[in-house]
C-alpha atoms as a PDB file:
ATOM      1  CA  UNK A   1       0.000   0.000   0.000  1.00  0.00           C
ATOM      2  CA  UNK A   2       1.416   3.619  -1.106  1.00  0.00           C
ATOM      3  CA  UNK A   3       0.332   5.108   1.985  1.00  0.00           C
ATOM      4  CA  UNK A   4       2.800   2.678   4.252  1.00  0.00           C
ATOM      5  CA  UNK A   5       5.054   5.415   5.676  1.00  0.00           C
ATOM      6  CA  UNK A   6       7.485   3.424   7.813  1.00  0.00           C
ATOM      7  CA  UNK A   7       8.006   6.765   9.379  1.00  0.00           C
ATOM      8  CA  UNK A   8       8.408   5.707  13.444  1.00  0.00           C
ATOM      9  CA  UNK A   9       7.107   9.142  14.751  1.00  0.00           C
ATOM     10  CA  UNK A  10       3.818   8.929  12.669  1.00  0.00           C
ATOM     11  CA  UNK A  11       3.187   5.601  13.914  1.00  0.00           C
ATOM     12  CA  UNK A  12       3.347   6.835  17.186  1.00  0.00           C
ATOM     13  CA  UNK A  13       0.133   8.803  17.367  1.00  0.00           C
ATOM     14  CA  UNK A  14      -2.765   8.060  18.569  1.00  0.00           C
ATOM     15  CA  UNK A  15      -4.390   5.764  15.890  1.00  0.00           C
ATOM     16  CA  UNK A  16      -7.844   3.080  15.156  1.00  0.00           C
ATOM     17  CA  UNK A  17      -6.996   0.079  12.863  1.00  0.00           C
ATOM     18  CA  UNK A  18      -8.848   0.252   9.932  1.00  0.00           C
ATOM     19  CA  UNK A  19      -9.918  -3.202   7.690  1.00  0.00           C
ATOM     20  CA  UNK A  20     -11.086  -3.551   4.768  1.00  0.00           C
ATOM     21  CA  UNK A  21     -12.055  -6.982   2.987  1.00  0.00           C
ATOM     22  CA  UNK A  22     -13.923  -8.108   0.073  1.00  0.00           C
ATOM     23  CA  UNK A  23     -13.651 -10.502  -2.540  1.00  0.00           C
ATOM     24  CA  UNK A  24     -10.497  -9.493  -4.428  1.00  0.00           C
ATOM     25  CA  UNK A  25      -8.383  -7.482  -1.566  1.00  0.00           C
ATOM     26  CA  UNK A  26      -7.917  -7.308   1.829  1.00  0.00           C
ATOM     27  CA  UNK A  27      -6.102  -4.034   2.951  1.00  0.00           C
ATOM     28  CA  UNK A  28      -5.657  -2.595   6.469  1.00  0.00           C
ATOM     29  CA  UNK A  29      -4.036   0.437   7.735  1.00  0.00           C
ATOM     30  CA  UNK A  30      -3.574   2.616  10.897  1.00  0.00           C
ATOM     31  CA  UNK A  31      -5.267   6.007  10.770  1.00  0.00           C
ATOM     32  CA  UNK A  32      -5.394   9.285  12.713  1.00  0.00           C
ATOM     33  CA  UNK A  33      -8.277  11.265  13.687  1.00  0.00           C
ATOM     34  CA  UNK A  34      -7.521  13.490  10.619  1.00  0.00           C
ATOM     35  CA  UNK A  35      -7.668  10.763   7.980  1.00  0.00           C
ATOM     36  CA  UNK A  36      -4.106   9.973   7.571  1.00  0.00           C
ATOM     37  CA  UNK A  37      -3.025   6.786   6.755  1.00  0.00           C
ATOM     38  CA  UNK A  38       0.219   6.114   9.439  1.00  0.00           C
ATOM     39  CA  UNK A  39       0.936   3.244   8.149  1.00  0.00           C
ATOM     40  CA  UNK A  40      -0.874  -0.155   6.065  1.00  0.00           C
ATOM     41  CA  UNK A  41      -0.464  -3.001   3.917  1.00  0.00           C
ATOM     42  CA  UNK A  42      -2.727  -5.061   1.802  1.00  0.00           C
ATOM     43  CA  UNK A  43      -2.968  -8.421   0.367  1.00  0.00           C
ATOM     44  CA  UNK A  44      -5.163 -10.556  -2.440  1.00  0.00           C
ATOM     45  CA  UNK A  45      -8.073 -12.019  -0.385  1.00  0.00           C
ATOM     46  CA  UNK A  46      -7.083 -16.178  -0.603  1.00  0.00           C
ATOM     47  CA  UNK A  47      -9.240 -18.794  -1.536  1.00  0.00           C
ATOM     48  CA  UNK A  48     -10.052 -21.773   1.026  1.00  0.00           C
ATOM     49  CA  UNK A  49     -11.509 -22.798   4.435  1.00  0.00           C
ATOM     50  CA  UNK A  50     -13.017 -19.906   6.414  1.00  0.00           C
ATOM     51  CA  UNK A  51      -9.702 -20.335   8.847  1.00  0.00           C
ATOM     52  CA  UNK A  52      -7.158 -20.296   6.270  1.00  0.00           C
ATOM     53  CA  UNK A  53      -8.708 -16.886   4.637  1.00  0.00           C
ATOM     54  CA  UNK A  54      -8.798 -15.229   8.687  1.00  0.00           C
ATOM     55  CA  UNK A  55      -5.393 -16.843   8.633  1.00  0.00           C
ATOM     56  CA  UNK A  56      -3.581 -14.553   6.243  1.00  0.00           C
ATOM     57  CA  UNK A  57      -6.077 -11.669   7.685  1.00  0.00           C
ATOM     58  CA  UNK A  58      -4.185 -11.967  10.639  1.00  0.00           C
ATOM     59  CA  UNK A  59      -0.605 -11.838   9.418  1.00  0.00           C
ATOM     60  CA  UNK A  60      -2.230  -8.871   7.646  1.00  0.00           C
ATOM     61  CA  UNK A  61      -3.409  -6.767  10.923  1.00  0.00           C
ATOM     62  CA  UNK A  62       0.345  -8.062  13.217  1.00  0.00           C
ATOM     63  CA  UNK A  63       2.314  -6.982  10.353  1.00  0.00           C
ATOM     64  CA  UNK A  64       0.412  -3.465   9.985  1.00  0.00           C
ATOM     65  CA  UNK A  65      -0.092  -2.977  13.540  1.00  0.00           C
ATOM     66  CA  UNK A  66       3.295  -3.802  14.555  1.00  0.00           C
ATOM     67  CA  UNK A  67       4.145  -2.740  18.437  1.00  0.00           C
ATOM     68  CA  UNK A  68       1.323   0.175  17.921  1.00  0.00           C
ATOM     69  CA  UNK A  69      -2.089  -0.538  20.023  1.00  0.00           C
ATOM     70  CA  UNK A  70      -4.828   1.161  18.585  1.00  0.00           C
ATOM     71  CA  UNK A  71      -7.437   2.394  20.235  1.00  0.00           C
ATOM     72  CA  UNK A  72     -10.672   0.909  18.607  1.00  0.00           C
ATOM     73  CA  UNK A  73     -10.824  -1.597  15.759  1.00  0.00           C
ATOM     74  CA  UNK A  74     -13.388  -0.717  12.476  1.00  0.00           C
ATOM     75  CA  UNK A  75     -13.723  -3.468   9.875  1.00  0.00           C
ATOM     76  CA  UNK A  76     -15.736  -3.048   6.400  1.00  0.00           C
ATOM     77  CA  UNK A  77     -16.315  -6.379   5.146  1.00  0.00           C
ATOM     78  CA  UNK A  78     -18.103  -7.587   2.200  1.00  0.00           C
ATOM     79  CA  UNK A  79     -21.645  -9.015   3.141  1.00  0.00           C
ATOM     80  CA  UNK A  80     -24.485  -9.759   4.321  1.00  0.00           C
ATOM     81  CA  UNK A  81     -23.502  -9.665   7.616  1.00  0.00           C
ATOM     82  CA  UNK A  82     -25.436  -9.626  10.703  1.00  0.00           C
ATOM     83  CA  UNK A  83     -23.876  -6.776  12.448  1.00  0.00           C
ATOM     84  CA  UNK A  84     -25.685  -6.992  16.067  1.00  0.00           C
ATOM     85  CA  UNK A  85     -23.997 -10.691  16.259  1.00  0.00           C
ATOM     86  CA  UNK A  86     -20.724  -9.744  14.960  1.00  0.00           C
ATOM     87  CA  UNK A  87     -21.208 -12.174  11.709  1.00  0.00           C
ATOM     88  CA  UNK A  88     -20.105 -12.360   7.821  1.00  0.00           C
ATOM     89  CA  UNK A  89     -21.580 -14.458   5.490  1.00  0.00           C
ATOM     90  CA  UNK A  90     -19.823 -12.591   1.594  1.00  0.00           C
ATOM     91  CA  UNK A  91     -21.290 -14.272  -1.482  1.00  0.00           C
ATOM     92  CA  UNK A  92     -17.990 -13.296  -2.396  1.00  0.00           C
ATOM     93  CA  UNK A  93     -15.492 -15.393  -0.153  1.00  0.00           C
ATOM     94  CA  UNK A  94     -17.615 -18.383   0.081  1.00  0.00           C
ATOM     95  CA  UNK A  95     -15.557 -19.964   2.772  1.00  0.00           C
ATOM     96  CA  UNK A  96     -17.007 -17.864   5.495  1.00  0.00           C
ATOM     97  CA  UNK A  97     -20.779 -18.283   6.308  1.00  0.00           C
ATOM     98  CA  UNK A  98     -21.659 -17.004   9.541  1.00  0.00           C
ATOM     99  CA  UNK A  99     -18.159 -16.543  10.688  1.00  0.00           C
ATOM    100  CA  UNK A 100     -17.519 -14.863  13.726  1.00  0.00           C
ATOM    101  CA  UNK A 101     -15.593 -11.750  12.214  1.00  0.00           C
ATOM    102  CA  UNK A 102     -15.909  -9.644  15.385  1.00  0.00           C
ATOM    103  CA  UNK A 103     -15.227 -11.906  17.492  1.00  0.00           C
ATOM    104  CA  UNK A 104     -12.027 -13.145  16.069  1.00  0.00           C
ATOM    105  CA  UNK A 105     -10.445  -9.920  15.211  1.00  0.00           C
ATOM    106  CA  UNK A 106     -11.203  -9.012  18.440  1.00  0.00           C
ATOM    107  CA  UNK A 107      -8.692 -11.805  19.953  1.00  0.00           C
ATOM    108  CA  UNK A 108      -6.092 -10.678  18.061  1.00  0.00           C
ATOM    109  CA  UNK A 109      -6.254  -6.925  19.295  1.00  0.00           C
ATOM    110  CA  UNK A 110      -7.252  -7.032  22.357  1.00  0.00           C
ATOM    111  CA  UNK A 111     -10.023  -5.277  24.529  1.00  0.00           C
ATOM    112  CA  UNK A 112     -10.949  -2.756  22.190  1.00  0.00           C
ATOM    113  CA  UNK A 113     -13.668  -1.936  20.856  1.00  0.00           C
ATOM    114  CA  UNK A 114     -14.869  -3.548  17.123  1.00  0.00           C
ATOM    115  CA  UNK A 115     -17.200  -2.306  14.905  1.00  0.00           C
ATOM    116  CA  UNK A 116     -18.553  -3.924  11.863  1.00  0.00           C
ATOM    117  CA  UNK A 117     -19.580  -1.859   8.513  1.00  0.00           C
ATOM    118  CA  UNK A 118     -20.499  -3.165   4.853  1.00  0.00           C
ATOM    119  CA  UNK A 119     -18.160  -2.200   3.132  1.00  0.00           C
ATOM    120  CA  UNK A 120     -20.250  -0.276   0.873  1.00  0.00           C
ATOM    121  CA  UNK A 121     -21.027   1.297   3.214  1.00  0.00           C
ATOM    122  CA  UNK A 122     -17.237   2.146   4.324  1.00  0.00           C
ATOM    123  CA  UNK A 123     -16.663   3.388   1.154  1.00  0.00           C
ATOM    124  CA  UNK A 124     -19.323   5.753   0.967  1.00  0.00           C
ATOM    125  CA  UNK A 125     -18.800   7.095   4.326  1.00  0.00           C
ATOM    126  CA  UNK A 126     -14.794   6.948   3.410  1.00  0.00           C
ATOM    127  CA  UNK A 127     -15.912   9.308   0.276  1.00  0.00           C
ATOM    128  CA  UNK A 128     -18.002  11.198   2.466  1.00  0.00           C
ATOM    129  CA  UNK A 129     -15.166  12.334   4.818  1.00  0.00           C
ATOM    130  CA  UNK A 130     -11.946  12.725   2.590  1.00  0.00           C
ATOM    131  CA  UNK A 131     -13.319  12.285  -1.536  1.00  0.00           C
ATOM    132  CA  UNK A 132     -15.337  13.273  -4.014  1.00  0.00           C
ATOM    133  CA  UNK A 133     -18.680  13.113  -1.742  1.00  0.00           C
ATOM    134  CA  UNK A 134     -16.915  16.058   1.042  1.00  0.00           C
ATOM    135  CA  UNK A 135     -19.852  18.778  -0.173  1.00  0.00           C
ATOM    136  CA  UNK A 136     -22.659  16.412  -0.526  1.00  0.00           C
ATOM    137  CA  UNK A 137     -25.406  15.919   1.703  1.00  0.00           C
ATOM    138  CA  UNK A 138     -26.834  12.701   0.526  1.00  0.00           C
ATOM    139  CA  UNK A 139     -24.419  10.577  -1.046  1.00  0.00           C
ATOM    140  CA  UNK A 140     -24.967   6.750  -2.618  1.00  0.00           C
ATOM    141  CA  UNK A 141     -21.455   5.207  -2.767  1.00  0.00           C
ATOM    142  CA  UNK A 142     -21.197   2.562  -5.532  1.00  0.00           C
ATOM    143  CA  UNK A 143     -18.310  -0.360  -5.497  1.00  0.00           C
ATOM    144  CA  UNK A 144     -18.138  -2.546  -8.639  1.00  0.00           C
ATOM    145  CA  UNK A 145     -15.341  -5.304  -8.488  1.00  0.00           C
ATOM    146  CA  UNK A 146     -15.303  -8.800  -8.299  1.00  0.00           C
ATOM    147  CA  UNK A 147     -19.305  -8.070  -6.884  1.00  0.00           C
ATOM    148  CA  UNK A 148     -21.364  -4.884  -6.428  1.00  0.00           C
ATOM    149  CA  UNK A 149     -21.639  -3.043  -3.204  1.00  0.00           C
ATOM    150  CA  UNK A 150     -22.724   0.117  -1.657  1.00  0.00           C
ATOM    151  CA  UNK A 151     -23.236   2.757   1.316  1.00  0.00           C
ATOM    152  CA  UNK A 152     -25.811   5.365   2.148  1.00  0.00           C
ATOM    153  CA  UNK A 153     -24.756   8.800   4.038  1.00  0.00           C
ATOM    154  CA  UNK A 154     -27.505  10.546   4.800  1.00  0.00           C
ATOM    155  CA  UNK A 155     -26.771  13.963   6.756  1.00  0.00           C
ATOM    156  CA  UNK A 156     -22.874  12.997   7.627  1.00  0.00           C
ATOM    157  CA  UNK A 157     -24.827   9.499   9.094  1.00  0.00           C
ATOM    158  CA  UNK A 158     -24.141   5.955   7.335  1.00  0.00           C
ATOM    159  CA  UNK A 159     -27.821   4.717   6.795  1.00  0.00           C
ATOM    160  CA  UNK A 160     -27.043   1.141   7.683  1.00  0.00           C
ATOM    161  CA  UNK A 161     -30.502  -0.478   8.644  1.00  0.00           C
ATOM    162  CA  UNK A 162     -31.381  -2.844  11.063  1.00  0.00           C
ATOM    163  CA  UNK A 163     -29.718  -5.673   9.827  1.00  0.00           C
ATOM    164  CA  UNK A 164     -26.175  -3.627   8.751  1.00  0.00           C
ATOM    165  CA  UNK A 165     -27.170  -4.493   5.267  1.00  0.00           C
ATOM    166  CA  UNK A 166     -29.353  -1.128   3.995  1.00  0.00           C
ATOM    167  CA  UNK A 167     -28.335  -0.111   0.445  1.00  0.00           C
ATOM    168  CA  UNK A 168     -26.626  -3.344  -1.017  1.00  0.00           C
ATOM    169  CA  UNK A 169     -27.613  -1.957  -4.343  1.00  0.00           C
ATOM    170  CA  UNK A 170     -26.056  -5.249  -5.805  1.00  0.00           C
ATOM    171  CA  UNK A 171     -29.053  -7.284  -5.376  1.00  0.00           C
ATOM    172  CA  UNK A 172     -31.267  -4.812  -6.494  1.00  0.00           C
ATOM    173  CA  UNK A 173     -33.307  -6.716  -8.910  1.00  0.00           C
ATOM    174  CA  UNK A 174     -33.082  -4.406 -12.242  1.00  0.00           C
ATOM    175  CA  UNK A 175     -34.353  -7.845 -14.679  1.00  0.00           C
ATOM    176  CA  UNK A 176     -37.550 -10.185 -13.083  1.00  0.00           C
ATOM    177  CA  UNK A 177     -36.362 -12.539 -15.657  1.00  0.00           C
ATOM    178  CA  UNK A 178     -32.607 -12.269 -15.966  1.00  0.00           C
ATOM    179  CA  UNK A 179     -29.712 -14.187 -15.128  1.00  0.00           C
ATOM    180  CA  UNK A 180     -29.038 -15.889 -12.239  1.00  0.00           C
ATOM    181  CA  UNK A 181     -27.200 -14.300  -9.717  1.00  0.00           C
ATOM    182  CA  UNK A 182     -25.151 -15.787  -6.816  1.00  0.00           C
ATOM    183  CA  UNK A 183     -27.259 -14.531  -4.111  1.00  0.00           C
ATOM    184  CA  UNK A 184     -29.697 -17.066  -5.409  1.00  0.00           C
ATOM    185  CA  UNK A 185     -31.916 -14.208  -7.410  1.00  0.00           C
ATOM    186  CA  UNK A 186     -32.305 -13.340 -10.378  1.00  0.00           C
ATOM    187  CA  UNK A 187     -31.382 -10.399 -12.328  1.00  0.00           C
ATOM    188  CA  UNK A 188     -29.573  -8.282  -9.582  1.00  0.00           C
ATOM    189  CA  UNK A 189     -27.426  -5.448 -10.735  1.00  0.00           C
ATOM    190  CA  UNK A 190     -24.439  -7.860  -9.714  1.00  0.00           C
ATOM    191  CA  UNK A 191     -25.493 -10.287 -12.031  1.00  0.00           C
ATOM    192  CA  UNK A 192     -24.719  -7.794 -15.061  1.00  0.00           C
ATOM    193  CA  UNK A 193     -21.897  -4.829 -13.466  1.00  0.00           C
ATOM    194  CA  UNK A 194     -19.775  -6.845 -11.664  1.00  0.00           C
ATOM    195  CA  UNK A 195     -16.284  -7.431 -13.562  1.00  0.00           C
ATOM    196  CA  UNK A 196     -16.498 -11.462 -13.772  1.00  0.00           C
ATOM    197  CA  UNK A 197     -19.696 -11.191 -14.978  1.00  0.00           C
ATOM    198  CA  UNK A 198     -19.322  -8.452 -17.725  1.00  0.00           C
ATOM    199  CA  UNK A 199     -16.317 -10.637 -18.760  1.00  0.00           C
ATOM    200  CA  UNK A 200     -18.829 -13.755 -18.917  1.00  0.00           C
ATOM    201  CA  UNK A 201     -21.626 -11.961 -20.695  1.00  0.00           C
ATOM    202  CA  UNK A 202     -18.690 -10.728 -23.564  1.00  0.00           C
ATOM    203  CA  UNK A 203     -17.147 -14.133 -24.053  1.00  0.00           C
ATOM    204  CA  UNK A 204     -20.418 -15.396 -24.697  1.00  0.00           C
ATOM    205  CA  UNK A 205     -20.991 -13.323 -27.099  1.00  0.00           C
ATOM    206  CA  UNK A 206     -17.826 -14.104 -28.558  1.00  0.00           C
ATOM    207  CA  UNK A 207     -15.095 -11.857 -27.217  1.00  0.00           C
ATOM    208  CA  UNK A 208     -11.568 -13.910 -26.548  1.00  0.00           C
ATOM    209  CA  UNK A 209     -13.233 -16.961 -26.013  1.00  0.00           C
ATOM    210  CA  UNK A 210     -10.488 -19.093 -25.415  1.00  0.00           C
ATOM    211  CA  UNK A 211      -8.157 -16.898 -23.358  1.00  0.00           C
ATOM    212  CA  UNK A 212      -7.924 -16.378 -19.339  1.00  0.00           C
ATOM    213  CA  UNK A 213      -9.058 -12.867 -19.272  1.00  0.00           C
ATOM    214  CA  UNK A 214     -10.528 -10.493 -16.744  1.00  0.00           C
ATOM    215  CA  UNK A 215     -12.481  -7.052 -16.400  1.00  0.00           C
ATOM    216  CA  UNK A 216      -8.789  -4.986 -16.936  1.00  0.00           C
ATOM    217  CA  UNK A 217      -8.707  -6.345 -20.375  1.00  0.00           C
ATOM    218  CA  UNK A 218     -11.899  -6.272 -21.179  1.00  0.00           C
ATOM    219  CA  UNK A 219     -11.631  -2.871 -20.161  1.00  0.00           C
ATOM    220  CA  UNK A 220      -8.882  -1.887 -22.456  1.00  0.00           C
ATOM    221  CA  UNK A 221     -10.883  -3.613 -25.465  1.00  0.00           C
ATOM    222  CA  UNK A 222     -13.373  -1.733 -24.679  1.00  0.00           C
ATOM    223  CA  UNK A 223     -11.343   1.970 -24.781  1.00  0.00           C
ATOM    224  CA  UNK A 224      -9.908   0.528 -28.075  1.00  0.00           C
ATOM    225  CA  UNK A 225     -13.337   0.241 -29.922  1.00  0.00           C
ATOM    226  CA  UNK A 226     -14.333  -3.416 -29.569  1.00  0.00           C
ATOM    227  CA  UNK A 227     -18.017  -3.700 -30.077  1.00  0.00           C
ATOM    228  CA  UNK A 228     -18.314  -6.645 -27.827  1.00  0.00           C
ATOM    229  CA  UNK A 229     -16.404  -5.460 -24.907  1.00  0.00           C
ATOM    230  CA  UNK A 230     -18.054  -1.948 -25.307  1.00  0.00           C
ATOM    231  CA  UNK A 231     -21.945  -4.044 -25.504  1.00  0.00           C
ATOM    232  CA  UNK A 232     -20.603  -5.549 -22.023  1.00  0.00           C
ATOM    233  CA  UNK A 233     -20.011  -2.341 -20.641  1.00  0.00           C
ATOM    234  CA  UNK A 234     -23.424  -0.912 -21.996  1.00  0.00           C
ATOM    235  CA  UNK A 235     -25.788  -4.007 -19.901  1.00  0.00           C
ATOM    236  CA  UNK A 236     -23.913  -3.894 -17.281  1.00  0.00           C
ATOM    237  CA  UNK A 237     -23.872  -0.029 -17.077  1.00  0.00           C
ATOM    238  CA  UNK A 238     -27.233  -0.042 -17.751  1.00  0.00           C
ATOM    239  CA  UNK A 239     -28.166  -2.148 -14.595  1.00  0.00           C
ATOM    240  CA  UNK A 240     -25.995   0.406 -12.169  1.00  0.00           C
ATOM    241  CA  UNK A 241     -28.071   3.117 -13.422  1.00  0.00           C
ATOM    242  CA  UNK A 242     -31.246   0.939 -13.101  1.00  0.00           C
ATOM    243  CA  UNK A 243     -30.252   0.377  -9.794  1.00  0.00           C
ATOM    244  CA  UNK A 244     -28.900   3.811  -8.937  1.00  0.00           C
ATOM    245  CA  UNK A 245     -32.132   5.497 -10.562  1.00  0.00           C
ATOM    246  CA  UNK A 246     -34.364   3.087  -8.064  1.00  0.00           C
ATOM    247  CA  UNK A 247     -32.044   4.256  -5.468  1.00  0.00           C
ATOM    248  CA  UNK A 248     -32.440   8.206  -5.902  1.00  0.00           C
ATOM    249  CA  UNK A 249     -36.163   7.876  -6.278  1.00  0.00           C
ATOM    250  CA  UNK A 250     -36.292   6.269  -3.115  1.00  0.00           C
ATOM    251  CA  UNK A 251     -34.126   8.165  -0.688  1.00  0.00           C
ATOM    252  CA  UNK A 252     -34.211  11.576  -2.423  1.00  0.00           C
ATOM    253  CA  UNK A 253     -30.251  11.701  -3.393  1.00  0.00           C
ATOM    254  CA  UNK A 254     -28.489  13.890  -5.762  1.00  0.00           C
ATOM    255  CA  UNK A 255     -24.803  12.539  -5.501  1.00  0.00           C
ATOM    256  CA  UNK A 256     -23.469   9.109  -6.629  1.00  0.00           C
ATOM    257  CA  UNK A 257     -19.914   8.333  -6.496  1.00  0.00           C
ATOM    258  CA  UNK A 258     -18.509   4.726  -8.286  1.00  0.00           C
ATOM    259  CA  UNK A 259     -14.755   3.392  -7.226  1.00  0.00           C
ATOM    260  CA  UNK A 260     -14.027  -0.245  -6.990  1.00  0.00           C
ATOM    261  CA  UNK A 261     -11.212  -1.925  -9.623  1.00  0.00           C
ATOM    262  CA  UNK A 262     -14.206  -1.822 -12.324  1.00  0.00           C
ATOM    263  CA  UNK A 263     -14.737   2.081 -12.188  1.00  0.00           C
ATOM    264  CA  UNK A 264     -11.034   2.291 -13.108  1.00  0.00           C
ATOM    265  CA  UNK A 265     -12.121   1.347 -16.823  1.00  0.00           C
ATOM    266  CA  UNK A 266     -13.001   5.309 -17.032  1.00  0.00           C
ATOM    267  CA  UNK A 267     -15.053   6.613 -19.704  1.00  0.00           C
ATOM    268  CA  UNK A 268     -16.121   3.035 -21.102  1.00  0.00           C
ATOM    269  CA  UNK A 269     -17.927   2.591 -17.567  1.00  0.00           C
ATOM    270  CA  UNK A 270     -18.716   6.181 -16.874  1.00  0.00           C
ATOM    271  CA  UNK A 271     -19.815   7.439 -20.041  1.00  0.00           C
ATOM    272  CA  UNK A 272     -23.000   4.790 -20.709  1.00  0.00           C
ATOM    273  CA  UNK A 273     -23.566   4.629 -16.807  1.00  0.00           C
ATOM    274  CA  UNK A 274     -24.606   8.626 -16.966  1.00  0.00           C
ATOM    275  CA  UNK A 275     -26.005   8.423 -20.124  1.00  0.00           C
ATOM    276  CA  UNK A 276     -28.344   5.817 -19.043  1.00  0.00           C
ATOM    277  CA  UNK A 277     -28.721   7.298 -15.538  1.00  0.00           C
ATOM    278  CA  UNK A 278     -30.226  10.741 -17.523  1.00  0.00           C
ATOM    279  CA  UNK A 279     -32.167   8.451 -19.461  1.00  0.00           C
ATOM    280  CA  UNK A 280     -33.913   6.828 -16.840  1.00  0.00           C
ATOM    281  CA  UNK A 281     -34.094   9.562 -14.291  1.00  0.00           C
ATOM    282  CA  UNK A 282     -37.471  11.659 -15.295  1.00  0.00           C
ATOM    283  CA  UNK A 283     -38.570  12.809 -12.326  1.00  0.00           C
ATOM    284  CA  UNK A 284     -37.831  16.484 -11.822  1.00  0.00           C
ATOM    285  CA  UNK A 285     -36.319  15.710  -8.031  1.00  0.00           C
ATOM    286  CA  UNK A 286     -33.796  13.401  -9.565  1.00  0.00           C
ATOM    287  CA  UNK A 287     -33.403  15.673 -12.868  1.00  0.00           C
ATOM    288  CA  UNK A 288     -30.105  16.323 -11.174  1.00  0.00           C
ATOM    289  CA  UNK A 289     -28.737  13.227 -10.566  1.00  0.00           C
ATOM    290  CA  UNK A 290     -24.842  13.104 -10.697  1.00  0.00           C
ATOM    291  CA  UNK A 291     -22.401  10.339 -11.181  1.00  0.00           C
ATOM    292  CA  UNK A 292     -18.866  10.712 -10.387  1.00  0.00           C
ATOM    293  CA  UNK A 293     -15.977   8.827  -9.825  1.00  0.00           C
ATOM    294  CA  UNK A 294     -14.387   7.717  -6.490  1.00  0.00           C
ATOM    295  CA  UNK A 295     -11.147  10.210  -5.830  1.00  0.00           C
ATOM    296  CA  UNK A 296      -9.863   8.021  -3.385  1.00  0.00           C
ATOM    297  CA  UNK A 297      -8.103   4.157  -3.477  1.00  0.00           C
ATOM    298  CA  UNK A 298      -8.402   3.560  -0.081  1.00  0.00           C
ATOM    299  CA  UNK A 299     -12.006   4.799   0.629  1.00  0.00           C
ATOM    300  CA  UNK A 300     -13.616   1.592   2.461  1.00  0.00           C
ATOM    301  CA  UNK A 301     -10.391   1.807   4.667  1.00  0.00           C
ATOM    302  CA  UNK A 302     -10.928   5.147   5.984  1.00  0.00           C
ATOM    303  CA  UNK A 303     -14.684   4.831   6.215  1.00  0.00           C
ATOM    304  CA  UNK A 304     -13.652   1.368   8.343  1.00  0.00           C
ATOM    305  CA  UNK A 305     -11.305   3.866  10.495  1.00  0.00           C
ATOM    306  CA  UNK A 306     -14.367   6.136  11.033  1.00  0.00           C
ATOM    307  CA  UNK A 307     -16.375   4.400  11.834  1.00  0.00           C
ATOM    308  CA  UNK A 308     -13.887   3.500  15.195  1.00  0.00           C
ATOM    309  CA  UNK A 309     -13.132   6.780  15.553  1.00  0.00           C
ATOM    310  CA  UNK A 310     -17.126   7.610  16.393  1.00  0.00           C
ATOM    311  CA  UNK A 311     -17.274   4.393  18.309  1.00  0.00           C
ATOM    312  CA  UNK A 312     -14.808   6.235  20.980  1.00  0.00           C
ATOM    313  CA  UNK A 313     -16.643   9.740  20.932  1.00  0.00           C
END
């Protein structure tokens, strides 16, 4: 992680452990009260049993945290998750169902306190506080990656419902007879915007049928002109806005922001994702809608740190 200073005096502040884990990544970092990044680290989320994945998790937060003890613990993790119990069940790292997130990562940092976000909604609130969502006062914070996540701040205030699990605009179902998705529905915005699925739809349709390719490539056939990697881009583009539109109407918002490794395509994504969004958005209180791109890399981390910052105020 860029933001690892090694610098012994920064360290030395007063500092929460931010964690951040979803499908493709897991990154955690110490942060100040400000927003700075002290020091962090991340790794590629492995596959396996659910104690092999905490496994390298842990190496992770010893080799970030050092000799530092920070003062509360804030973890984003993929979901659902039931947040009063402390549990993760990501259609995303299949071997944990249920597992005991809080619980665990509290025995490895002691008697702190541990709080538990989507990380949708991490990222949202991480936009909220340091990127491109600092002068909005309803933001919808979009992740697309290996699946599709996202956050709700409403008035400075993660909207996180009473399960933890308010505004997973993934499983928003944009198609009543599409594809299957892995949540066990059927035509979610996931099934259509996330990167492995985009890549599925193209090959299907012909695009480098017989090569090991993934969302970055398709991505860069896209910006060069190929029809089938720029129709991938359209559907799935077209279900974020579906589900974004849905969104707005329903919580009055005029600010979306998109990061994740899929929003790094650029124009290819961003370009038929507003064009569809001002398509579908006729109502005159969502007239306005923007759609902007994530300014920071490290988003659901910070929004993980503050959300153990507020746990201590």
């Amino acid at each position: 992680m860029s933001d690892d200073t090694g610098d012994d005096t920064l360290v030395a502040r007063e500092s929460v452990l931010g964690i951040d884990i979803g499908g493709t990544k897991m990154a955690a970092a110490l942060v100040s009260a400000d927003g700075t990044i002290l020091t962090g680290d991340r790794i590629r989320t492995p596959s396996g049993g659910a104690d092999q994945v905490f496994a390298a998790l842990g190496e992770l937060i010893d080799r970030v945290r050092g000799d530092a003890t920070p003062l509360a613990v804030g973890v984003g993790s993929a979901g659902p998750l039931d947040q009063q119990h402390g549990l993760v069940s990501p259609v995303n790292i299949p071997g944990w169902r249920n597992f005991p997130l809080v619980d665990r990562v509290r025995a490895l940092t002691g008697d702190v306190p541990v709080t538990l976000g989507m990380d949708g909604h991490c990222f949202a609130l991480g936009e909220y506080w340091s990127g491109a969502g600092r002068d909005a006062k309803t933001l919808l914070g979009i992740v697309v990656s290996t699946g599709v996540g996202g956050g709700l701040v409403v008035d400075g205030k993660p909207l996180i419902g009473q399960s933890g699990n308010a505004a997973h605009i993934g499983h928003v179902v944009v198609d009543q007879d599409g594809e299957a998705c892995a949540c066990g529905s059927y035509g979610c915005v996931e099934a259509y915007a996330s990167g492995p699925r985009m890549v599925t739809r193209a090959q299907r349709g012909g695009w480098r049928t017989d090569e090991d390719v993934d969302a970055e490539v398709l991505a860069a056939d896209a910006a060069a002109g190929d029809e089938l990697a720029l129709a991938a881009f359209d559907d799935g583009a077209q279900a974020l806005a579906a589900g974004i539109v849905a969104t707005a109407v329903t919580v009055d918002l005029t600010t979306v922001v998109i990061g994740g490794g899929v929003a790094k395509a650029g124009p290819v994504l961003f370009d038929p994702v507003q064009a569809w969004v001002k398509r579908l958005a006729q109502l005159p209180f969502v007239a306005d809608l923007t759609v902007e791109p994530a300014q920071l890399d490290n988003a659901g981390l910070l929004g993980a740190a503050h959300q153990a910052w507020a746990a201590l105020s």
